[in-house]
Protein backbone atom coordinates (compact mmCIF):
# COMPACT_ATOMS: atom_id res chain seq x y z
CA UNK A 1 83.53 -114.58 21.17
CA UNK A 2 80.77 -115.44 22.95
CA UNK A 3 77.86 -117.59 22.48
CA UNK A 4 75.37 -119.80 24.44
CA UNK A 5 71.69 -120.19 24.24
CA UNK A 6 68.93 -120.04 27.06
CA UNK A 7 65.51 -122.71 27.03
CA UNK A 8 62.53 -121.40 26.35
CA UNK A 9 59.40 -121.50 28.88
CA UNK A 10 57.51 -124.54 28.74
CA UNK A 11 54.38 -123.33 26.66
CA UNK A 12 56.41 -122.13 23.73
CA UNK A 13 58.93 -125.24 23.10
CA UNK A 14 56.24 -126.56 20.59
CA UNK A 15 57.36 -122.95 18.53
CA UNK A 16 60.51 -121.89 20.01
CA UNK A 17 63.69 -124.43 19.76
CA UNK A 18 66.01 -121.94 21.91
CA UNK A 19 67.06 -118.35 22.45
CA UNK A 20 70.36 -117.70 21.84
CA UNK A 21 73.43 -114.71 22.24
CA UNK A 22 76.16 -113.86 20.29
CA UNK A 23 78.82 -111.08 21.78
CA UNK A 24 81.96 -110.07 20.19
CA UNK A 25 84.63 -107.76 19.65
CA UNK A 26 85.73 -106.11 16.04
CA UNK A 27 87.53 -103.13 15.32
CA UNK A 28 88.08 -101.77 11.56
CA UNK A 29 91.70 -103.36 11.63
CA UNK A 30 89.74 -106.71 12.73
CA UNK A 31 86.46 -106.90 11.63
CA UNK A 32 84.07 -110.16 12.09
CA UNK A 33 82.75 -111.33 8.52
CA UNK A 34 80.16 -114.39 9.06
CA UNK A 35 78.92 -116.39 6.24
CA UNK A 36 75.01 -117.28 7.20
CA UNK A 37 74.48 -121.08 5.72
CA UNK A 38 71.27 -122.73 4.46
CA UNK A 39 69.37 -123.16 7.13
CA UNK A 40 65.83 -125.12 8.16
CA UNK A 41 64.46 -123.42 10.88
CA UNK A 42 63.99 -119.40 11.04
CA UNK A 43 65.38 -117.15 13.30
CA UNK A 44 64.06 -113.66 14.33
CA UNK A 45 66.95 -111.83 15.55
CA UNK A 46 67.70 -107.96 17.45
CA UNK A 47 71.08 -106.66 17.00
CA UNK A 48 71.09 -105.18 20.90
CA UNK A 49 74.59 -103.76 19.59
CA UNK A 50 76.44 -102.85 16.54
CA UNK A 51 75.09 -103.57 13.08
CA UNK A 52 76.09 -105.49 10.05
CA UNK A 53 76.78 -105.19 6.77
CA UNK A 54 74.81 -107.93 4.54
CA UNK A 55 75.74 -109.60 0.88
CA UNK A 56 74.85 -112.33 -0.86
CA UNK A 57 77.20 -113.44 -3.88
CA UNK A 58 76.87 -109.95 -6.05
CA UNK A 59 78.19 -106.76 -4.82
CA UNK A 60 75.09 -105.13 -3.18
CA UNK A 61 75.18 -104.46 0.28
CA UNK A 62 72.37 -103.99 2.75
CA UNK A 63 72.66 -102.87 6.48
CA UNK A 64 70.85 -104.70 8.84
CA UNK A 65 67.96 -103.38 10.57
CA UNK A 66 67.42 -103.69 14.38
CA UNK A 67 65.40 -106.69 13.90
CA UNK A 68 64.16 -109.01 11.45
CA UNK A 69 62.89 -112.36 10.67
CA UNK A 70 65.04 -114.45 8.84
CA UNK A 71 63.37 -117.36 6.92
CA UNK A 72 64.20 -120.28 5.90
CA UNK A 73 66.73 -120.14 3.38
CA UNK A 74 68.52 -122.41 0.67
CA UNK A 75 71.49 -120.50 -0.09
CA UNK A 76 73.96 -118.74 1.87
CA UNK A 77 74.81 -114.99 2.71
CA UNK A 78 77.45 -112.93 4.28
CA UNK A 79 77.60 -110.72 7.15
CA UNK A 80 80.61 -108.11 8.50
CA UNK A 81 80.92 -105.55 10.55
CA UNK A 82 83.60 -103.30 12.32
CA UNK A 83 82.44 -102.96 15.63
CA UNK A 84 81.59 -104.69 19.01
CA UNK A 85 78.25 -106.46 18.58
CA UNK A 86 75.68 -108.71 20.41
CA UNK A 87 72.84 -110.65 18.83
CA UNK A 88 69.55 -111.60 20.60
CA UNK A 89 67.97 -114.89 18.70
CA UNK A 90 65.23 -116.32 18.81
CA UNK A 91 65.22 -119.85 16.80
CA UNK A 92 61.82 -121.34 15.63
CA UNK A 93 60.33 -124.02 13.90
CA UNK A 94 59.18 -123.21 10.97
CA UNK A 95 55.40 -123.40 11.34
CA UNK A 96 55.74 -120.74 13.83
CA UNK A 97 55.55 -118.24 10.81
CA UNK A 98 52.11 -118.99 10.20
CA UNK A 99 51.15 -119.20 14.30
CA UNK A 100 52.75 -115.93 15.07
CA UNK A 101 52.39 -113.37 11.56
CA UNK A 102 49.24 -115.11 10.17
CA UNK A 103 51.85 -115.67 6.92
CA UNK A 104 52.40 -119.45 5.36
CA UNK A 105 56.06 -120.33 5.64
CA UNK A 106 56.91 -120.29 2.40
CA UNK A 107 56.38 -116.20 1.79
CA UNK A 108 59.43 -115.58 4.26
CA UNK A 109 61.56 -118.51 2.48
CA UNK A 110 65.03 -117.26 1.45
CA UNK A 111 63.62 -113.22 2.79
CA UNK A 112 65.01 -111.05 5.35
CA UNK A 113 62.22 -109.16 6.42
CA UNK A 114 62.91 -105.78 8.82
CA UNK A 115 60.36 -106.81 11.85
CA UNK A 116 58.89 -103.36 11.81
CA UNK A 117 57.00 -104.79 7.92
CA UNK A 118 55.66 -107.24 10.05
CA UNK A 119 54.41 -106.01 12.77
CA UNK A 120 53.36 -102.58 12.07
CA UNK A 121 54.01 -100.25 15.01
CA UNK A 122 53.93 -103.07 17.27
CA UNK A 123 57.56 -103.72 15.90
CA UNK A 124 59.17 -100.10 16.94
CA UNK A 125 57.24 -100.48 20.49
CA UNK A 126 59.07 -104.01 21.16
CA UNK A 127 61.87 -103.15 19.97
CA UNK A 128 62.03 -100.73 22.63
CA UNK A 129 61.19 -103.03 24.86
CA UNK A 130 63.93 -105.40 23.94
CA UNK A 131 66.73 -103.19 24.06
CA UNK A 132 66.03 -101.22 27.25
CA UNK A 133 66.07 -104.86 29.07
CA UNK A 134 68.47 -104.83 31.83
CA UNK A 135 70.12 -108.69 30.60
CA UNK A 136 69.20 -111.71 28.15
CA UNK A 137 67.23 -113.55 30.16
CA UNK A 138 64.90 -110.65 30.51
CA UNK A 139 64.31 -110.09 27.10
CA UNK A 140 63.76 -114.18 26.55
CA UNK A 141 60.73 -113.59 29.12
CA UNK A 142 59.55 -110.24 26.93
CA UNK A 143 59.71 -111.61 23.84
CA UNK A 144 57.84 -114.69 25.01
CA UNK A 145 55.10 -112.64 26.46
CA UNK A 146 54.85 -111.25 23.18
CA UNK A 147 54.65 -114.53 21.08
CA UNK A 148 51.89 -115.78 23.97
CA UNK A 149 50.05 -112.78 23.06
CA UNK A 150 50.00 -113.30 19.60
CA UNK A 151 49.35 -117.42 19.85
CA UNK A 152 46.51 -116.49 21.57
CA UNK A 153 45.28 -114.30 18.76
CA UNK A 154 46.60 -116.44 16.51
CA UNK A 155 44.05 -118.96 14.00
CA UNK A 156 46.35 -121.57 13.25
CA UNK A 157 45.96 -124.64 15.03
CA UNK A 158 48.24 -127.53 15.53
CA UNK A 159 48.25 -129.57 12.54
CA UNK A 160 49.60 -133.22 11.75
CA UNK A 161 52.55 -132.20 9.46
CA UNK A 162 54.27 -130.08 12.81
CA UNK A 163 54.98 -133.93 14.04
CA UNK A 164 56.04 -134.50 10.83
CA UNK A 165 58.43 -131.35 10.53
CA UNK A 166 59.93 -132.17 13.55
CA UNK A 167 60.70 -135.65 12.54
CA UNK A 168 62.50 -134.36 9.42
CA UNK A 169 64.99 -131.93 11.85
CA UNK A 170 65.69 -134.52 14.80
CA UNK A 171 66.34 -137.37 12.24
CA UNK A 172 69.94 -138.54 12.10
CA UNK A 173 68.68 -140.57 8.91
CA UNK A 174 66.59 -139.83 5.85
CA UNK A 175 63.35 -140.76 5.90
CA UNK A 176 60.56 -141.65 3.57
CA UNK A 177 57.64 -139.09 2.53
CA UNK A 178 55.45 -141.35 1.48
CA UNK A 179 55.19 -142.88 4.84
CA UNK A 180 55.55 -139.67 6.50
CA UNK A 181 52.29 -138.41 4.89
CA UNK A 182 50.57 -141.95 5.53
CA UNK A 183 51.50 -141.14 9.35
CA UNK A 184 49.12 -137.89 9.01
CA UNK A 185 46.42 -139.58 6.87
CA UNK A 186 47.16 -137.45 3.80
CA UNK A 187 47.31 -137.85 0.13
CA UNK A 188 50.84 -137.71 -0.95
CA UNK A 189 49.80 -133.70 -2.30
CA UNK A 190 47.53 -132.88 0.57
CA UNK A 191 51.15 -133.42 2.12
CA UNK A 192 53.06 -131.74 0.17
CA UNK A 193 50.73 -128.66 -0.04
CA UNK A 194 50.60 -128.82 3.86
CA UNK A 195 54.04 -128.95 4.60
CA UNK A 196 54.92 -126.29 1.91
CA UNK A 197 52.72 -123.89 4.04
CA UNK A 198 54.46 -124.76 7.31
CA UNK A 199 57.85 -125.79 6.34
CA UNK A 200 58.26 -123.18 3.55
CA UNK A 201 59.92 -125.82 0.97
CA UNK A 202 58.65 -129.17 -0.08
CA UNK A 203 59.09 -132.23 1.74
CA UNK A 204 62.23 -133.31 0.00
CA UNK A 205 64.06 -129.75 -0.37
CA UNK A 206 63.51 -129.23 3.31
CA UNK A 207 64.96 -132.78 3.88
CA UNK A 208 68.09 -131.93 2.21
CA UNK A 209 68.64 -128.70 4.00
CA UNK A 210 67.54 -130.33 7.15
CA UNK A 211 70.28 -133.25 6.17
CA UNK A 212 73.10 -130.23 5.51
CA UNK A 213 71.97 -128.93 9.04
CA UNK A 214 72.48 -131.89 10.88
CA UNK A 215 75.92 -132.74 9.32
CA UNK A 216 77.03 -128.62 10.27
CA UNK A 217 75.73 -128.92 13.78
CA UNK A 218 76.47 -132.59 14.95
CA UNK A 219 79.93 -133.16 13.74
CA UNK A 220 81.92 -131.52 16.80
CA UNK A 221 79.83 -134.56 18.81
CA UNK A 222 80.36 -137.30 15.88
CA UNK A 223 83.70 -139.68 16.81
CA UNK A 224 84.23 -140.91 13.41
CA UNK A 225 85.23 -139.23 10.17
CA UNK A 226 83.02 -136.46 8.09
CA UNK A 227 82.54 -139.23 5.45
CA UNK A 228 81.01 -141.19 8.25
CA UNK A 229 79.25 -138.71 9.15
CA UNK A 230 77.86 -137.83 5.75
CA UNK A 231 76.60 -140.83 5.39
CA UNK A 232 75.04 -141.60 8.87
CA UNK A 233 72.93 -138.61 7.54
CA UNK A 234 71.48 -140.20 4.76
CA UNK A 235 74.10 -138.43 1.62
CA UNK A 236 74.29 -141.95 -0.49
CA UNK A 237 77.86 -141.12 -1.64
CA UNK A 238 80.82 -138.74 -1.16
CA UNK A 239 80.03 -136.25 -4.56
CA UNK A 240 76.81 -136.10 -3.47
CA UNK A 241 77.55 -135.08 0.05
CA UNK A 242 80.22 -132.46 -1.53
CA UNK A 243 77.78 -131.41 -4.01
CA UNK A 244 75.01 -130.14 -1.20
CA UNK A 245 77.49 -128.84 0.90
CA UNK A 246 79.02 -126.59 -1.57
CA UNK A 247 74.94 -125.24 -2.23
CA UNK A 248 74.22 -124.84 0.77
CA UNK A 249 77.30 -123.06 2.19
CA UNK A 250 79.53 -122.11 -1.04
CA UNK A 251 82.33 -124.21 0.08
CA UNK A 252 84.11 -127.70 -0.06
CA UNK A 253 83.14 -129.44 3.59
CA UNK A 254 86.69 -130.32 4.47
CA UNK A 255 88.27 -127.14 3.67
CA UNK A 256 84.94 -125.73 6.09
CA UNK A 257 85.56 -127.38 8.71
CA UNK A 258 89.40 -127.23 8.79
CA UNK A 259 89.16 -123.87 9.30
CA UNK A 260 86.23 -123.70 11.84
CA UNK A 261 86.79 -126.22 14.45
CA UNK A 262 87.83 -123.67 17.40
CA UNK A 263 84.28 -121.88 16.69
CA UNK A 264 82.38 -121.88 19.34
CA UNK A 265 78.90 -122.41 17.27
CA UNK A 266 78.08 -122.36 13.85
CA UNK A 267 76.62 -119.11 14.11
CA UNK A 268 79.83 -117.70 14.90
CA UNK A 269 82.11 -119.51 11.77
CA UNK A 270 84.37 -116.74 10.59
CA UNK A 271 84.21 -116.54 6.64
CA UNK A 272 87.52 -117.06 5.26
CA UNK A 273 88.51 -117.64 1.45
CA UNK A 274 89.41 -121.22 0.74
């Protein structure tokens, strides 16, 4: 398995957190099945090579489509497939919805949405484009030509509540909403409207995936225990902790994390039944 990620330019880290890869091998006697966690922050993703299966917890499966745009999303979902595959990612905030499709964040929450619905035939053209680049880094620099294009279009304009949203991902800590909507001189639902339409969940839900997040992604780097950990990042006690973790991902946290400490990335956690 391999995995890294690549910075993007300069005039799109207020939208774009990172691009990242994912290459692998599977065969049908080995196949890769992924469980996709709750997650903050959307992610518009190409699948250069091979394609997946997807399921949530019933028994309908949908194959993935080149691309798509992956919102927010609150729950979890499963992913397989039986062949040799590499991802292309891009990971955004969340107000980038609005910026870049002229949608509020909240109509992509919890939606997988084939790029092609999106986009029109703009979507078939760079996909093209995408997958007849020669390497990674070259489709970084045309997909960011593409987003620059459409920011420029684009009538969104940077608002208060993107500091705000920010805050709410980088903060090791929980923090208050009240004072987070004093900071943009809003009424507590002027806030809360705002940040539904760039954040695509309320103030507090996104707070508690955001928490989730930061427990998933900073505990390789933590040197103290997962209960520490929980509670550096703001869970109040240890059912509480268990009981968002098991939402968010469908499984106990130490029985997750026993089994995927050798993954390189939480984007590449193998599911496995516990």
């Amino acid at each position: 398995m391999h995995y890294y990620t690549i910075a993007p330019p300069a005039r799109l880290a207020e939208y774009i957190q990172f691009f990242w890869v994912l290459e692998g091998s599977a065969g049908a006697e080995a196949p890769f099945c992924h469980r996709v966690l709750a997650e903050s922050a959307p992610e518009w993703i190409f699948y250069c090579k091979g394609q997946f299966e997807a399921y949530g917890t019933g028994t309908d499966r949908q194959t993935t489509s080149l691309s798509c745009l992956a919102g927010q999303m609150q729950g979890f979902k499963k992913l397989s497939t039986a062949s040799d595959f590499c991802l292309f990612g891009i990971y955004l905030f969340p107000y980038a919805i609005p910026a870049i499709f002229g949608l509020p964040a909240h109509a992509l929450s919890d939606q997988t949405v084939d790029i092609g619905m999106l986009l029109g035939r703009e979507g078939p053209e760079l996909e093209e484009k995408m997958f007849a680049a020669t390497d990674h880094r070259q489709r970084a620099m045309i997909i960011s030509c593409f987003i620059l294009q459409r920011l420029a279009k684009s009538r969104e304009t940077e608002h208060p509540v993107f500091a705000s949203i920010k805050q709410v991902l980088f903060s090791a800590t929980a923090l208050s909403i009240p004072a987070l909507a004093d900071a943009c001189y809003l009424s507590r639902r002027q806030f809360e409207r705002k940040f539904i339409h760039y954040a695509g969940y309320s103030p507090k839900q996104f707070q508690r995936i955001a928490r989730f997040n930061a427990v998933i992604k900073g505990l390789a780097k933590w040197p103290g225990s997962l209960t520490e950990m929980a509670y550096h990042c703001g869970y109040y006690d240890q059912s509480h902790f268990i009981h968002d973790f098991r939402l968010f991902s469908g499984y106990n946290p130490k029985a997750f994390f026993r089994h995927q400490k050798e993954a390189v990335d939480y984007r590449a956690f193998e599911e496995f039944n516990p």
